[in-house]
Protein backbone atom coordinates (compact mmCIF):
# COMPACT_ATOMS: atom_id res chain seq x y z
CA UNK A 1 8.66 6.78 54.38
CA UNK A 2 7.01 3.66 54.06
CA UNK A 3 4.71 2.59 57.38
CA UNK A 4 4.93 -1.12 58.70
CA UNK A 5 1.29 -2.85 58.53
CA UNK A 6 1.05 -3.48 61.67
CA UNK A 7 1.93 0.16 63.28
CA UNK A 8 -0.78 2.66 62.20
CA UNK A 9 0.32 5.98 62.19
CA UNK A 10 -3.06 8.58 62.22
CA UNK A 11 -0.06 11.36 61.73
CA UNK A 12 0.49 10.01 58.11
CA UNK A 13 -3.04 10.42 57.25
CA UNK A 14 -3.52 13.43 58.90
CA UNK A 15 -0.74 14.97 56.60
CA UNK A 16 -2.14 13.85 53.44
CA UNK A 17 -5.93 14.80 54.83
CA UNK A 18 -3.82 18.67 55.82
CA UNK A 19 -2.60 18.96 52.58
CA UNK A 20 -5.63 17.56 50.40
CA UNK A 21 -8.08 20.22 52.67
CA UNK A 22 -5.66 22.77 51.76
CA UNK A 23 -6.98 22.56 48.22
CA UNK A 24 -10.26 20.93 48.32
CA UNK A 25 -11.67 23.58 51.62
CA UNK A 26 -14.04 22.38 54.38
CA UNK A 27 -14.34 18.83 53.18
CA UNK A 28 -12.07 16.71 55.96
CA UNK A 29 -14.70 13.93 56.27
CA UNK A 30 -14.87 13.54 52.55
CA UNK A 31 -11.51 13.17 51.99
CA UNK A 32 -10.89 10.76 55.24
CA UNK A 33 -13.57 8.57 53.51
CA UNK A 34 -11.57 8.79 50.21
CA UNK A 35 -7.99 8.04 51.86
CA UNK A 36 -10.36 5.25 53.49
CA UNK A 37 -11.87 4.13 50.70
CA UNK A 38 -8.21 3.69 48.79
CA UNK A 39 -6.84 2.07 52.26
CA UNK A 40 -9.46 -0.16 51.32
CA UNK A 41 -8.42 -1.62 47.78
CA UNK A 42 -11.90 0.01 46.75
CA UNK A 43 -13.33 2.18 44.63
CA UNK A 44 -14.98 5.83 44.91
CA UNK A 45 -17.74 7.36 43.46
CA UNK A 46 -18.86 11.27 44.06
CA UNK A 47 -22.16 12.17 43.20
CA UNK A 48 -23.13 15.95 43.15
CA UNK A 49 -23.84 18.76 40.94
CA UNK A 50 -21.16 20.35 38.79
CA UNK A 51 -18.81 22.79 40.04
CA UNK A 52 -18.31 21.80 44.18
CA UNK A 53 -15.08 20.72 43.42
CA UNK A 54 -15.22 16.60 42.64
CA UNK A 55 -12.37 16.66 40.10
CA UNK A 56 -10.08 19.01 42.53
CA UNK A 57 -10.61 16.51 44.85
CA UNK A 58 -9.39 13.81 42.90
CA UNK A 59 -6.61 15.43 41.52
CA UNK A 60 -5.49 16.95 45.08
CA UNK A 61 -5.76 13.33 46.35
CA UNK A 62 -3.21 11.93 43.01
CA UNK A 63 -0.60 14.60 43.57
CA UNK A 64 -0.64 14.40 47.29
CA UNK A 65 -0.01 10.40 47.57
CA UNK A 66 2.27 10.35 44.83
CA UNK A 67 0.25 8.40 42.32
CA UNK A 68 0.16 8.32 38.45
CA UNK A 69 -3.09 10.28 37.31
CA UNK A 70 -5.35 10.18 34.44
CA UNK A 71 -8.86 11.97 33.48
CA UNK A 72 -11.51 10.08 31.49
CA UNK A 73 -13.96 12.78 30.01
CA UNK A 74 -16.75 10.52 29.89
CA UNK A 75 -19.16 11.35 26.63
CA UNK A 76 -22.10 10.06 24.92
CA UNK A 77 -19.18 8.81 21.76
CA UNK A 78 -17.22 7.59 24.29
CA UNK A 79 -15.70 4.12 22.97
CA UNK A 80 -14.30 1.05 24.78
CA UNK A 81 -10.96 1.58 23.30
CA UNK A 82 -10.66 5.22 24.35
CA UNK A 83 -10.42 3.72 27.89
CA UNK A 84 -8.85 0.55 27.18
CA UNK A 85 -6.37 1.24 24.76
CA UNK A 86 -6.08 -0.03 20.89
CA UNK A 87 -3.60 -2.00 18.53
CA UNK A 88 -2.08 0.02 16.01
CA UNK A 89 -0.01 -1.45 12.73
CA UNK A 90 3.88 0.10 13.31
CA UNK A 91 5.19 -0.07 10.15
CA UNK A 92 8.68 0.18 11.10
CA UNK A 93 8.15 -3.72 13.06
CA UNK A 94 5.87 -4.79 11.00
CA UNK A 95 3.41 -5.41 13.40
CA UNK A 96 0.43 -4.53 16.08
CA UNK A 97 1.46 -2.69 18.97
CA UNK A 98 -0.89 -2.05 21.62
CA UNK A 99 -1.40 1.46 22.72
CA UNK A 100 -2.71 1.47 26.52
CA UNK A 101 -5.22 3.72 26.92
CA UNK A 102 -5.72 6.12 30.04
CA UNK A 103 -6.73 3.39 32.59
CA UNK A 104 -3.73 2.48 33.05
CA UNK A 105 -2.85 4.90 35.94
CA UNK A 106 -3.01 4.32 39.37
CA UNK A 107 -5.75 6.92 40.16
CA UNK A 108 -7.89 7.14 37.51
CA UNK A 109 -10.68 9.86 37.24
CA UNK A 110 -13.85 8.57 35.76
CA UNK A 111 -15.64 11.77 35.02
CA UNK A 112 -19.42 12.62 34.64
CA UNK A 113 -19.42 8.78 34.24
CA UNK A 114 -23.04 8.19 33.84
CA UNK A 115 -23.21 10.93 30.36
CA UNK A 116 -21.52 7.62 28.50
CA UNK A 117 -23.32 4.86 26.97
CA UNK A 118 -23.85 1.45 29.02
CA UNK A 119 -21.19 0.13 26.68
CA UNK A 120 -18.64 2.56 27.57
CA UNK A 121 -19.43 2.26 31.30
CA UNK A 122 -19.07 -1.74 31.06
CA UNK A 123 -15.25 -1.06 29.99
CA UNK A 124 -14.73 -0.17 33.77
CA UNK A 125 -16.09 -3.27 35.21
CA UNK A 126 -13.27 -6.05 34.80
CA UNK A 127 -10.38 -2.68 35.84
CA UNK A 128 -12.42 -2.27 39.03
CA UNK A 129 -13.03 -5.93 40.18
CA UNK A 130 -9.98 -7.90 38.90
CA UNK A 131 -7.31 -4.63 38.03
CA UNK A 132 -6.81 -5.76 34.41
CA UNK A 133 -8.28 -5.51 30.99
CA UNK A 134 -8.90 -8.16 28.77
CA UNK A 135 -8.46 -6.31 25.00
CA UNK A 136 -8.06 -8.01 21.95
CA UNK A 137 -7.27 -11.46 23.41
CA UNK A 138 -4.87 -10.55 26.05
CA UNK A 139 -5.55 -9.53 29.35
CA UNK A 140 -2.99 -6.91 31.03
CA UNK A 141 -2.57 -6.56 34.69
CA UNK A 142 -2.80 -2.47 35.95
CA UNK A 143 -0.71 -0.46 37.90
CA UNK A 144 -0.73 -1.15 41.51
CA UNK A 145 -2.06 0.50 43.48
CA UNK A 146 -5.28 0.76 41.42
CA UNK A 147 -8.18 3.32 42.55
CA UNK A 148 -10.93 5.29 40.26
CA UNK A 149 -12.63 8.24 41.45
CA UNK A 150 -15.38 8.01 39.53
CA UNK A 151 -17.92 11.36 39.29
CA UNK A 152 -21.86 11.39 38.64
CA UNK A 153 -24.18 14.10 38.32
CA UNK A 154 -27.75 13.88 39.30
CA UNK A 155 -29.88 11.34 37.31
CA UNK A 156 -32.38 14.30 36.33
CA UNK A 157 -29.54 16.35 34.71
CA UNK A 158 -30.16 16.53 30.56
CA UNK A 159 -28.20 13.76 28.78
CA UNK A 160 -27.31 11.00 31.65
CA UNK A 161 -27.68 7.38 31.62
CA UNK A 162 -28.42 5.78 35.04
CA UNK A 163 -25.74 2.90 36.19
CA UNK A 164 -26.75 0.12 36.48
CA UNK A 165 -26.72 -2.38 40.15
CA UNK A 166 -23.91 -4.21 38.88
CA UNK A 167 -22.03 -1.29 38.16
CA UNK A 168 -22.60 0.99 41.30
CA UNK A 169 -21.67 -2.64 43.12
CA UNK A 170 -17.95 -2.20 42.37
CA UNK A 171 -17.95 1.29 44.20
CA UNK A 172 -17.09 0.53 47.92
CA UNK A 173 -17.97 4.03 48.80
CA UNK A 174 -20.16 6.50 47.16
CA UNK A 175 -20.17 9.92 49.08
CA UNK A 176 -21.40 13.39 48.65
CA UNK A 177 -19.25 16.82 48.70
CA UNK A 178 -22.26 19.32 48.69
CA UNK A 179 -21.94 23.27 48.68
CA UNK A 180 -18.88 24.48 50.86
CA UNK A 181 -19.76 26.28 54.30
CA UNK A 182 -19.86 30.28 54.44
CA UNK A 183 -16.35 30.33 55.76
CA UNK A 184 -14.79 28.10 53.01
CA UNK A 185 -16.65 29.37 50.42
CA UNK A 186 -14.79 32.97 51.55
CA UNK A 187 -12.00 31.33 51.17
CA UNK A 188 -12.69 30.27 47.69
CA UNK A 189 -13.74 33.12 46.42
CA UNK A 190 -10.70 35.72 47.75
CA UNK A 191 -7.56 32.94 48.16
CA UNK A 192 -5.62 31.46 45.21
CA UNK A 193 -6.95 29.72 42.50
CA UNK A 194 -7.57 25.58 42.71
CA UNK A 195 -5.44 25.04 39.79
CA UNK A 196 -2.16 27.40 40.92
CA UNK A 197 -2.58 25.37 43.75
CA UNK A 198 -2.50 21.67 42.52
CA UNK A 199 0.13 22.80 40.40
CA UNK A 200 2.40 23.71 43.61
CA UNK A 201 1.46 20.42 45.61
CA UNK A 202 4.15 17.93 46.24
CA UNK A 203 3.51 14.46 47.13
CA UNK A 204 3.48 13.72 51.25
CA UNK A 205 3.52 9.63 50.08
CA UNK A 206 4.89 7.47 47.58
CA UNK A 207 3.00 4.92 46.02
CA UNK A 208 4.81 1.89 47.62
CA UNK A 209 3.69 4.07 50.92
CA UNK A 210 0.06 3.70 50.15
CA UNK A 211 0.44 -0.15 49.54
CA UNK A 212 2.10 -0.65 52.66
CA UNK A 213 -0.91 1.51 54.14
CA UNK A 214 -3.26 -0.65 52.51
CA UNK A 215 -1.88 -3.94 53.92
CA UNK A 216 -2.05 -2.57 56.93
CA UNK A 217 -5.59 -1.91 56.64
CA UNK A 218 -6.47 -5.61 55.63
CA UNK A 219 -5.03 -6.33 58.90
CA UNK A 220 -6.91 -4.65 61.42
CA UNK A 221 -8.27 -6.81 63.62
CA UNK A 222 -12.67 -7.63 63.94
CA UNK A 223 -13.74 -9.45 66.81
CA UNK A 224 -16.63 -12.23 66.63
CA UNK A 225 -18.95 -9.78 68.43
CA UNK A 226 -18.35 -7.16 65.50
CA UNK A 227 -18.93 -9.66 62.59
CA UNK A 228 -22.06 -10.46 64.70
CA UNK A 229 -23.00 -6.98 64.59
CA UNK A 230 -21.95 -6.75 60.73
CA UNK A 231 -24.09 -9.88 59.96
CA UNK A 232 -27.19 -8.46 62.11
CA UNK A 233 -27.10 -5.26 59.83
CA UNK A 234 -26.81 -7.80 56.68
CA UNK A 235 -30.12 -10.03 57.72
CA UNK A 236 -31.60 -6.66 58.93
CA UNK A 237 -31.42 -5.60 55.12
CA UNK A 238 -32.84 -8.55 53.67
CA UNK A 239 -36.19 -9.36 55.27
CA UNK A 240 -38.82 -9.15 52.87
CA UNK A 241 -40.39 -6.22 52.15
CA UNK A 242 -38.01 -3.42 53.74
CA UNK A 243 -35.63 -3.35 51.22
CA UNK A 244 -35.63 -3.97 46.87
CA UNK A 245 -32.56 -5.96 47.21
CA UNK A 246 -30.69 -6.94 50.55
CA UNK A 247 -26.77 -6.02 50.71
CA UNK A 248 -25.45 -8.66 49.15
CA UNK A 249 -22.24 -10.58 50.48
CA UNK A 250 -19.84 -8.36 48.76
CA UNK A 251 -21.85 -5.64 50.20
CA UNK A 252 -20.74 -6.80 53.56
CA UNK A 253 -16.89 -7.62 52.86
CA UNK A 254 -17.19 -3.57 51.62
CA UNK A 255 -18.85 -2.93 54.91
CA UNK A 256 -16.06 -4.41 56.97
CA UNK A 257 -13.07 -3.36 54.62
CA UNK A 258 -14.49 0.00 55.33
CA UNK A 259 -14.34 -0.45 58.98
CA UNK A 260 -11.05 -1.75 59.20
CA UNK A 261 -9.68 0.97 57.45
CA UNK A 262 -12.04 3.75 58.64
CA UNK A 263 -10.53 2.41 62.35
CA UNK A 264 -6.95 2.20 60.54
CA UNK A 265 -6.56 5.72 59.91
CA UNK A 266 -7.83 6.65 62.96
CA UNK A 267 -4.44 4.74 64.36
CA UNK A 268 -5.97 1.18 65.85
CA UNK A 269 -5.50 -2.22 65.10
CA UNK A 270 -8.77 -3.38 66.18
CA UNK A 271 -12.29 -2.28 64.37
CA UNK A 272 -15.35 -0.58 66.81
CA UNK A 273 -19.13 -0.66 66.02
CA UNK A 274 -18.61 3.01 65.47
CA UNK A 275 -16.35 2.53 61.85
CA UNK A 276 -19.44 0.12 60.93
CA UNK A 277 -21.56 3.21 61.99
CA UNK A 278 -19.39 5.46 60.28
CA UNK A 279 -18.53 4.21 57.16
CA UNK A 280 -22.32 2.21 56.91
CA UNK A 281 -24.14 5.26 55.28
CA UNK A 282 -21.04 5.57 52.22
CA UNK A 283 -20.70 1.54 51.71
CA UNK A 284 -24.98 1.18 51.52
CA UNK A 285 -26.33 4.14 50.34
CA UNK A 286 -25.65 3.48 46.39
CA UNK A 287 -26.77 -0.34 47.01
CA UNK A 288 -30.05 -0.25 49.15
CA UNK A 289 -33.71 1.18 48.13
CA UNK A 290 -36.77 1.00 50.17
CA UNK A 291 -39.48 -0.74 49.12
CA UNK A 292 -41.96 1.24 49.58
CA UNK A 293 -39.48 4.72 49.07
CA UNK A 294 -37.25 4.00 46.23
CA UNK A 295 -35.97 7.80 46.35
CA UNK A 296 -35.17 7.73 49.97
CA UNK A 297 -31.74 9.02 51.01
CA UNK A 298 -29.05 7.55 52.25
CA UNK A 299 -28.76 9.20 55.86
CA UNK A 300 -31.97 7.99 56.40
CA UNK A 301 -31.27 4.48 55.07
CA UNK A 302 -28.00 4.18 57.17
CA UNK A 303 -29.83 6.43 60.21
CA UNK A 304 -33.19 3.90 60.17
CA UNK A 305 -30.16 0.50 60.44
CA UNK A 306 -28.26 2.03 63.08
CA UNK A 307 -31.48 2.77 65.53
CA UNK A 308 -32.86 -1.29 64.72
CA UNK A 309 -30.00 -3.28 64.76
CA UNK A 310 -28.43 -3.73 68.40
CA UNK A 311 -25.00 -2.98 69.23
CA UNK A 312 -23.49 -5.75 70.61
């Protein structure tokens, strides 16, 4: 059922968002900004404490668009080669063959991320910009499509190493589930278990479905006034002073891949200020720090742009 770019069908979403929130309860605008955030070409990371249901998501979101799936348990001995893969002598060719390693999956869950070693962490960096690996000489392309999910707890949590800029850079989105309301949580605790569930799901897309989605996506259209708008936002950031670091230009192309698929799955062909707005606080929260309030959060970051820069 594969949708032509330039028709967007909200319908197609809305079935993968109805059977994701099936599983994953009371989270809809999480896992629009995840289907977004794929639409995208991008990359996802989910910050919270253990237990609200970051790895159900991901999974939920593999089986329901079809895609192959893989877990990383990220680990303080984590090595390189347990994510990239590793040459082995076969002694019945008389020769190395390489043994890919678990990366090479369409959806790839990167979890606890940040309880592995800056080493480890760096063997996600060339998968997540260019989708290959370079190991041992060679460099192999990935499966296409290519999207990690990667999962962080809190920096103050026991045994975590903070990513670093360059890292949290390649995330287009980073977004937050939080506790569920009293309603799901009710839900939770007297319907079926997560796992019976996932293990019942059948896929509502195919993975040559979700590419066609994402060219679609690249397509949408943005007016001159709304890269005005976008570029106000980006010179807002970087006067001196308000900000550690401005977004950066990759920042930006993340805002307004965001947009365009934000307005995408909500069925037009043309992006509003209000996917900037609503996709500005996931895209900038992991990449801007106030000056003077390194610690503050990201709905106030994306609140405090949204009230100075003019709409056009």
């Amino acid at each position: 059922m594969s949708v032509p770019a330039s028709r967007p069908d909200p319908q197609i979403v809305e079935r993968a968002v109805e059977q994701v929130g099936g599983i994953v309860l009371g989270k809809a605008p999480q896992i629009r900004l995840a289907l977004a955030c794929l639409l995208a070409q991008g990359h996802l990371l989910i910050e919270d404490i253990p237990g609200v249901g970051k790895t159900t998501l991901a999974h939920a979101l593999a089986l329901t668009l079809g895609l192959q799936f893989q877990r990383i348990q990220f680990t303080s001995d984590l090595l390189p080669t347990d994510i990239l893969g590793v040459s082995i002598y076969s002694r019945s060719n008389a020769r190395l063959e390489f043994h890919p390693g678990p990366i090479f999956a369409q959806l790839v869950l990167a979890d606890e991320v940040n309880r592995a070693t800056p080493k480890s962490q760096s063997a996600l960096l060339e998968a997540m910009e260019e989708r290959q690996v370079t190991v041992e000489g060679a460099t192999r392309a990935l499966p296409r499509p290519f999207f990690v999910i990667a999962t962080q707890n809190p920096a103050h949590q026991i045994g975590t190493f903070p990513l670093p800029e360059s890292q949290l850079d390649r995330f287009l989105m980073r977004v937050q589930l939080g506790y569920p309301d009293g309603g799901a949580e009710r839900d939770l605790l007297q319907g079926i278990d997560r796992r019976e569930l996932l293990a019942r799901s059948r896929p509502a897309l195919l993975p040559d479905d979700v590419q066609s989605l994402q060219q679609g996506a690249r397509q949408v259209h943005a007016s001159d006034a709304l890269l005005d708008y976008l570029q106000a936002i980006l010179r807002y950031t970087r006067e001196p002073g308000r900000y550690v670091q401005g977004l950066s230009p990759r920042a930006g192309q993340a805002l307004l891949r965001s947009a365009q698929a934000w307005a995408y799955v909500h069925g037009r062909g043309y992006v509003l200020p209000e996917d900037v707005q609503a996709t500005l606080e996931p895209v900038v929260a992991h990449r801007l720090h106030r000056a003077r309030e390194p610690h503050a959060h990201g709905e106030d970051i994306a609140a405090e742009i949204m009230a100075e820069v003019a709409l056009p």
